[in-house]
C-alpha atoms as a PDB file:
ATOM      1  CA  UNK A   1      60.502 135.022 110.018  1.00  0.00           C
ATOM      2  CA  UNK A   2      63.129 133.485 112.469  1.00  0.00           C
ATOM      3  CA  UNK A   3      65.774 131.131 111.489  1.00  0.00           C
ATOM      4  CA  UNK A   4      64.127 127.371 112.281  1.00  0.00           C
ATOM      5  CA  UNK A   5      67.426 125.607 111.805  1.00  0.00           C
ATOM      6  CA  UNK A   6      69.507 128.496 114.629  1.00  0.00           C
ATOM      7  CA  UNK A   7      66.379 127.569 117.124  1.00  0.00           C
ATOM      8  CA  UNK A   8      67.004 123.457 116.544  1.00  0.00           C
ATOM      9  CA  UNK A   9      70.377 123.869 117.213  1.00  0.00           C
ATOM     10  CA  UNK A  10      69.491 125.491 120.577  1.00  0.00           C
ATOM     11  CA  UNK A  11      67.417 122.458 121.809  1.00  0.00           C
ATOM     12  CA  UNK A  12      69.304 119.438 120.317  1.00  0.00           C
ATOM     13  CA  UNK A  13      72.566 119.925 120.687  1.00  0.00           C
ATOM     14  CA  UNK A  14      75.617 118.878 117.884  1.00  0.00           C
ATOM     15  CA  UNK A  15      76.825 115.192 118.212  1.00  0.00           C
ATOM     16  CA  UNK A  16      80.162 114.911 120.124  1.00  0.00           C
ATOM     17  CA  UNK A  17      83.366 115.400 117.400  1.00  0.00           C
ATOM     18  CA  UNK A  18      85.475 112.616 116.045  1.00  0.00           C
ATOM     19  CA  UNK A  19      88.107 113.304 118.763  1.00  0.00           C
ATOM     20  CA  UNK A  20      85.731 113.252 121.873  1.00  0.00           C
ATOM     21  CA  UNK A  21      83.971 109.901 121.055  1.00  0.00           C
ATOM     22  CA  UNK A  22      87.779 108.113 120.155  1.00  0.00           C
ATOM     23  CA  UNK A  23      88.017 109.868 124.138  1.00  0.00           C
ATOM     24  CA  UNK A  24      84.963 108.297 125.289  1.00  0.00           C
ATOM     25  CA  UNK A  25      85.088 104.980 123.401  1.00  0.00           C
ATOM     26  CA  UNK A  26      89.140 104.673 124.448  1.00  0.00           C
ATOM     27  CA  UNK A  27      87.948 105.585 128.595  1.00  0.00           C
ATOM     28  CA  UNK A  28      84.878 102.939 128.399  1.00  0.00           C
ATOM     29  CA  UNK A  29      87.120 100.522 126.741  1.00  0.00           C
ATOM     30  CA  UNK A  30      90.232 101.218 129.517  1.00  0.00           C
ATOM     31  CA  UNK A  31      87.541 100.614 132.467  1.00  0.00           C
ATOM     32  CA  UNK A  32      85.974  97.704 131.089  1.00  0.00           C
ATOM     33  CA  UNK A  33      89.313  96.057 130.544  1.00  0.00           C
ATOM     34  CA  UNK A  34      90.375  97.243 133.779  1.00  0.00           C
ATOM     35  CA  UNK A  35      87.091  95.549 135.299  1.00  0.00           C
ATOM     36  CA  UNK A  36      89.180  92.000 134.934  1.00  0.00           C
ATOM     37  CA  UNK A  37      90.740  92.455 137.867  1.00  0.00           C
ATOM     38  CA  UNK A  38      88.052  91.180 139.785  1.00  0.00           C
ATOM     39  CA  UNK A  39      89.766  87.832 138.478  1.00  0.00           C
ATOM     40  CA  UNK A  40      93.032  88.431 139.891  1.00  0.00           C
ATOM     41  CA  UNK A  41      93.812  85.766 142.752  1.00  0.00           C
ATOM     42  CA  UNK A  42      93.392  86.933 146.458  1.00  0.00           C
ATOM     43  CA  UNK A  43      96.396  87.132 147.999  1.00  0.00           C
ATOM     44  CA  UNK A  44      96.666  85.606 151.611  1.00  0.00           C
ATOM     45  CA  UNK A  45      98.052  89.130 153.824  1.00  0.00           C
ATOM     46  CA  UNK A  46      94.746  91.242 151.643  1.00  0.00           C
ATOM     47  CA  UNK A  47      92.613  88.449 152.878  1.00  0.00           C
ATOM     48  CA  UNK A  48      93.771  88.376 156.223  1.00  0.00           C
ATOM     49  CA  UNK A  49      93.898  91.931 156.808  1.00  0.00           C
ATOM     50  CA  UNK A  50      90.553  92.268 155.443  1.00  0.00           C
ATOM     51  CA  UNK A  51      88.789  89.202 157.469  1.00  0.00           C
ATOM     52  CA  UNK A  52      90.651  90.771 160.566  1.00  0.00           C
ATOM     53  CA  UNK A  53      89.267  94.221 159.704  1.00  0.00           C
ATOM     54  CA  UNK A  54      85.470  93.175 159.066  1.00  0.00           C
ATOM     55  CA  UNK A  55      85.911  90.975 162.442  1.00  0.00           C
ATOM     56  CA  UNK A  56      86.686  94.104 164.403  1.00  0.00           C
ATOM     57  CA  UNK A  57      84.293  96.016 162.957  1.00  0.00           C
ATOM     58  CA  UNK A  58      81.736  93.353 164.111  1.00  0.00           C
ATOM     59  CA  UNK A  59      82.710  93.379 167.403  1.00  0.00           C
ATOM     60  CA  UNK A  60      83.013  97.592 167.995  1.00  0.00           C
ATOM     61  CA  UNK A  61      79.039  97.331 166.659  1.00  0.00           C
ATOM     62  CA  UNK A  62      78.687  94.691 169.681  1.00  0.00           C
ATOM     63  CA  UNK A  63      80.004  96.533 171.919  1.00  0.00           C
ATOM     64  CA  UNK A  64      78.033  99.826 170.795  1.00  0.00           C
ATOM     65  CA  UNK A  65      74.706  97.538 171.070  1.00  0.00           C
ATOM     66  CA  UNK A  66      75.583  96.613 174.338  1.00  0.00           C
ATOM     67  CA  UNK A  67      76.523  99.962 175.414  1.00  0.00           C
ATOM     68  CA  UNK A  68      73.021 100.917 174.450  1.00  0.00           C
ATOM     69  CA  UNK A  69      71.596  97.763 176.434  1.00  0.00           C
ATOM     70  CA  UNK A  70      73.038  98.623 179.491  1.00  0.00           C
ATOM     71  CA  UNK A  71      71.961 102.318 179.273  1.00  0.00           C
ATOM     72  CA  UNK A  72      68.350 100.861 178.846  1.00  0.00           C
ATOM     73  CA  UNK A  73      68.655  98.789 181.804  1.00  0.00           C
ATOM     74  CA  UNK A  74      69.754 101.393 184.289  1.00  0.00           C
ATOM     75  CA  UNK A  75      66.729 103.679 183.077  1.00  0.00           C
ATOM     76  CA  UNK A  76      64.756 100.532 183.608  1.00  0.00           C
ATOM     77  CA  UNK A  77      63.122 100.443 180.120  1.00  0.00           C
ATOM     78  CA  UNK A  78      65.245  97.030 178.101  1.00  0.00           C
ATOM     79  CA  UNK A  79      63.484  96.804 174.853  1.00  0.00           C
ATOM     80  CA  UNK A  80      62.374  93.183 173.682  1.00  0.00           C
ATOM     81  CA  UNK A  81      65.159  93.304 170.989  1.00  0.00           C
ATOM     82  CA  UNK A  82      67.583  94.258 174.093  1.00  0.00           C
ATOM     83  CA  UNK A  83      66.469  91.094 175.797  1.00  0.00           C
ATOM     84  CA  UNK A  84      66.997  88.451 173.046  1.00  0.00           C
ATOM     85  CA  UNK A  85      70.386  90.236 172.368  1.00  0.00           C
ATOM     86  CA  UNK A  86      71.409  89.844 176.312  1.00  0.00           C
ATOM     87  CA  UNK A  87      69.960  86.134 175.721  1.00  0.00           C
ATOM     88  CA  UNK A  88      71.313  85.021 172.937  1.00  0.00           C
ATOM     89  CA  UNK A  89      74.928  86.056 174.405  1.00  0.00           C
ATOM     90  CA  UNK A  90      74.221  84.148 177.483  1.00  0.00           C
ATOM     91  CA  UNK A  91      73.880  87.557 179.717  1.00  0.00           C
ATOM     92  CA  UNK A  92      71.528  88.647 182.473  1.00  0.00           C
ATOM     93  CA  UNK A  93      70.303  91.771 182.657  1.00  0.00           C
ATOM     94  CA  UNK A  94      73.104  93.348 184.965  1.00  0.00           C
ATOM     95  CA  UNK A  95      75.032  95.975 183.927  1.00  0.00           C
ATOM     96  CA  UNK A  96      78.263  95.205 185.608  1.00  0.00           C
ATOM     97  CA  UNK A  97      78.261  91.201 183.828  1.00  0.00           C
ATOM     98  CA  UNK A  98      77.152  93.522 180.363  1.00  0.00           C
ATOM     99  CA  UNK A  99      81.151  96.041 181.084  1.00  0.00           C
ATOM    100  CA  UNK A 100      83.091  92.706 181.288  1.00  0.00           C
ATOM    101  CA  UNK A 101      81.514  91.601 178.234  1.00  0.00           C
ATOM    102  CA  UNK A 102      82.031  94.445 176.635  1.00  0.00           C
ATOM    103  CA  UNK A 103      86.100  94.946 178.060  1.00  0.00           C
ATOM    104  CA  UNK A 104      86.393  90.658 176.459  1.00  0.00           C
ATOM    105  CA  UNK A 105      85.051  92.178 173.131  1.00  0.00           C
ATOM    106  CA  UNK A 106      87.168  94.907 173.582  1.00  0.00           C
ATOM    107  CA  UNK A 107      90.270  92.970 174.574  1.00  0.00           C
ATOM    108  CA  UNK A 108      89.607  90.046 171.325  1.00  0.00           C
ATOM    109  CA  UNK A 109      90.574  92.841 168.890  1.00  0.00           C
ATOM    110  CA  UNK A 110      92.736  95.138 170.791  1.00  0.00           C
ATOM    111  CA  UNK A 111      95.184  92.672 172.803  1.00  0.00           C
ATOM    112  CA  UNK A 112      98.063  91.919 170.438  1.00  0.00           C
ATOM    113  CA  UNK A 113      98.447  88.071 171.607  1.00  0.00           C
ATOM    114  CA  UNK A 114      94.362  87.849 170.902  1.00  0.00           C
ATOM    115  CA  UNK A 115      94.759  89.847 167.463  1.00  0.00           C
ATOM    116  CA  UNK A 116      97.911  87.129 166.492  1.00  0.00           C
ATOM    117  CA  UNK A 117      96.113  84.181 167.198  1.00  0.00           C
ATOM    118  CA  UNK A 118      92.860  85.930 165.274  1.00  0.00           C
ATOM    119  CA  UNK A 119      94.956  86.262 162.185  1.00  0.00           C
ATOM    120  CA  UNK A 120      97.270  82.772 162.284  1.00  0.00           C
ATOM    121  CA  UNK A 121      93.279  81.261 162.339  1.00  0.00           C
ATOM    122  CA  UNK A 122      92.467  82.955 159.522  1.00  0.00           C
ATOM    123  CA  UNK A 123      96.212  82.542 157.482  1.00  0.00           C
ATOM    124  CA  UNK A 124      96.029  78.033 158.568  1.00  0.00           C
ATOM    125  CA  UNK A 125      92.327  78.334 157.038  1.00  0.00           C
ATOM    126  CA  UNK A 126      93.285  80.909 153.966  1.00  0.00           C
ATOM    127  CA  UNK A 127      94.714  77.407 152.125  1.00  0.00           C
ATOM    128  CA  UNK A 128      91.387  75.331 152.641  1.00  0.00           C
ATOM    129  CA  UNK A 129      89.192  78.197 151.888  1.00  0.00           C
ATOM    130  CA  UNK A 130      90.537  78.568 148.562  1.00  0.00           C
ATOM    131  CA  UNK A 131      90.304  75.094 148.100  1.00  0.00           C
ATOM    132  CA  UNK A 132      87.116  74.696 148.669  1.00  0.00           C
ATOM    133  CA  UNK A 133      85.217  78.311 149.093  1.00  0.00           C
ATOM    134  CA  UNK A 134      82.199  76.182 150.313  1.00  0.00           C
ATOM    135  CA  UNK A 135      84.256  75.963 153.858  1.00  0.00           C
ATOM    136  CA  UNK A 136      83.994  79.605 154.108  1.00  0.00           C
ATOM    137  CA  UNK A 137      82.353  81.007 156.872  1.00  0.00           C
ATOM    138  CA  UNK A 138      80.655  84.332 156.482  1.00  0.00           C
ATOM    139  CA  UNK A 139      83.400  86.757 157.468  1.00  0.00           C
ATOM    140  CA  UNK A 140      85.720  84.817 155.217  1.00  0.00           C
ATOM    141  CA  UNK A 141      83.155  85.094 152.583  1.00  0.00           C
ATOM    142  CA  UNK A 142      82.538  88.349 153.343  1.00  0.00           C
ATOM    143  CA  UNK A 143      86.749  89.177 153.118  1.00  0.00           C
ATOM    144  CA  UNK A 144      87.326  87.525 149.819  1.00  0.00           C
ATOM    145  CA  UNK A 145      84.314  89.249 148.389  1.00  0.00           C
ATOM    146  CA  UNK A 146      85.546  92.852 149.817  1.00  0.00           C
ATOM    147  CA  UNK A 147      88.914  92.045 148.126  1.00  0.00           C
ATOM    148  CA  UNK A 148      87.711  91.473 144.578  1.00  0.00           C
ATOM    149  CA  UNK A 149      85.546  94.609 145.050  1.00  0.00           C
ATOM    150  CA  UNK A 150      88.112  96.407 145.944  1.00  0.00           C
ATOM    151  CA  UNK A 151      90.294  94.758 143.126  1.00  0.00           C
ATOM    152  CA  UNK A 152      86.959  95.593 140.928  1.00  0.00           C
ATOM    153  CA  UNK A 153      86.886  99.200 141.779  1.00  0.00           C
ATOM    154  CA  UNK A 154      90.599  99.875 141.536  1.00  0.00           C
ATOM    155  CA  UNK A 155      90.995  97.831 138.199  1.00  0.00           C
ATOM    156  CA  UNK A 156      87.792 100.041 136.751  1.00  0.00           C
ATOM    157  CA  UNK A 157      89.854 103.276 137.897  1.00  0.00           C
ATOM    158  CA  UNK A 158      92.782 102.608 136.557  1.00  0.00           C
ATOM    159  CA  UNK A 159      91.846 100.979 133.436  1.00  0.00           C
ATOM    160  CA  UNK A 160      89.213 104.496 132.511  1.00  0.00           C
ATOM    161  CA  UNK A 161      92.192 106.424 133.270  1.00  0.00           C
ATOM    162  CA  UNK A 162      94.731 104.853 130.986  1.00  0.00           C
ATOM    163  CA  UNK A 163      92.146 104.231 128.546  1.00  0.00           C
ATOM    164  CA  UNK A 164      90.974 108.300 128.367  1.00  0.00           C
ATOM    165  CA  UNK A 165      95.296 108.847 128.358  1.00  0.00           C
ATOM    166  CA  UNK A 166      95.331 106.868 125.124  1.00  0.00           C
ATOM    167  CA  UNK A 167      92.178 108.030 124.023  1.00  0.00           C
ATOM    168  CA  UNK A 168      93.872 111.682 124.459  1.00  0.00           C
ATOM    169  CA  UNK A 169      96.945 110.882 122.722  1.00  0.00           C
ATOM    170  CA  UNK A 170      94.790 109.041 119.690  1.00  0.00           C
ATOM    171  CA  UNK A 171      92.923 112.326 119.623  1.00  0.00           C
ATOM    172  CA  UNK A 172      95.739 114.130 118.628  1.00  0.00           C
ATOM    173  CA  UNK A 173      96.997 112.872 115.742  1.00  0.00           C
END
């Protein structure tokens, strides 16, 4: 007759030793005391470089969609959405009126006077936004929230690590 306890084993497997779950319970307890610094205060050159970034980013997917636009309109087939994009940023369908618009997107993040001015806007408003958050507009919004993720993510990281180094060291002794 076999061995029932030997075949048990095999399916359910031991519970984790004293030492691993001190590991475990020291990593968790790292990240989720890492996790606070979501809290930490924005600072004004992360919030600026990341308003500036998001703002570019923006306007290269413009570009791109108008890119597409004017492809459509040379093969003579602009889509409906094509049309309320060309009207809702005041263009016609040409294609030539479509390339400036494109090289003035272009030139608003690439054009270091244009990229200056872009972040001295956002470094006057940085003050008042903090302030009062409800002044925000939605790339500011959308910087200060990247920032704390970012703060989030880094803080979790760092916290797991130095929680599963203690949790090593503990498991020693």
């Amino acid at each position: 007759m076999p061995n029932i306890t030997s075949n048990l084993n095999s399916y359910y497997p031991s519970s984790p030793s004293e030492k691993q779950k001190k590991r475990i319970g020291a990593t968790i307890a790292g990240g989720l005391i890492g996790m606070n610094a979501y809290y930490l205060p924005v600072t004004k050159d992360s919030f600026v470089q990341r308003a500036f970034d998001i703002t570019k980013n923006k306007t290269q997917n413009q570009i791109a969609v108008l890119g597409k636009i004017a492809k459509e309109i040379e093969n003579k087939s602009l889509s409906t959405e094509g049309k309320m994009i060309l009207q809702e940023m005041n263009l016609s369908e040409d294609v030539a009126q479509i390339a400036h618009k494109c090289i003035e997107l272009d030139n608003s993040v690439s054009d270091t006077s244009m990229i200056k001015s872009l972040k001295d806007n956002f470094i006057r408003n940085y003050n008042s936004f903090k302030k009062e958050p409800s002044l925000m507009d939605k790339t500011s919004n959308e910087a200060f929230r990247a920032v704390k993720k970012t703060k989030f993510k880094w803080g979790l990281g760092i916290g797991a690590a130095i929680g599963l180094a203690l949790g090593l060291i503990i498991g020693r002794n």
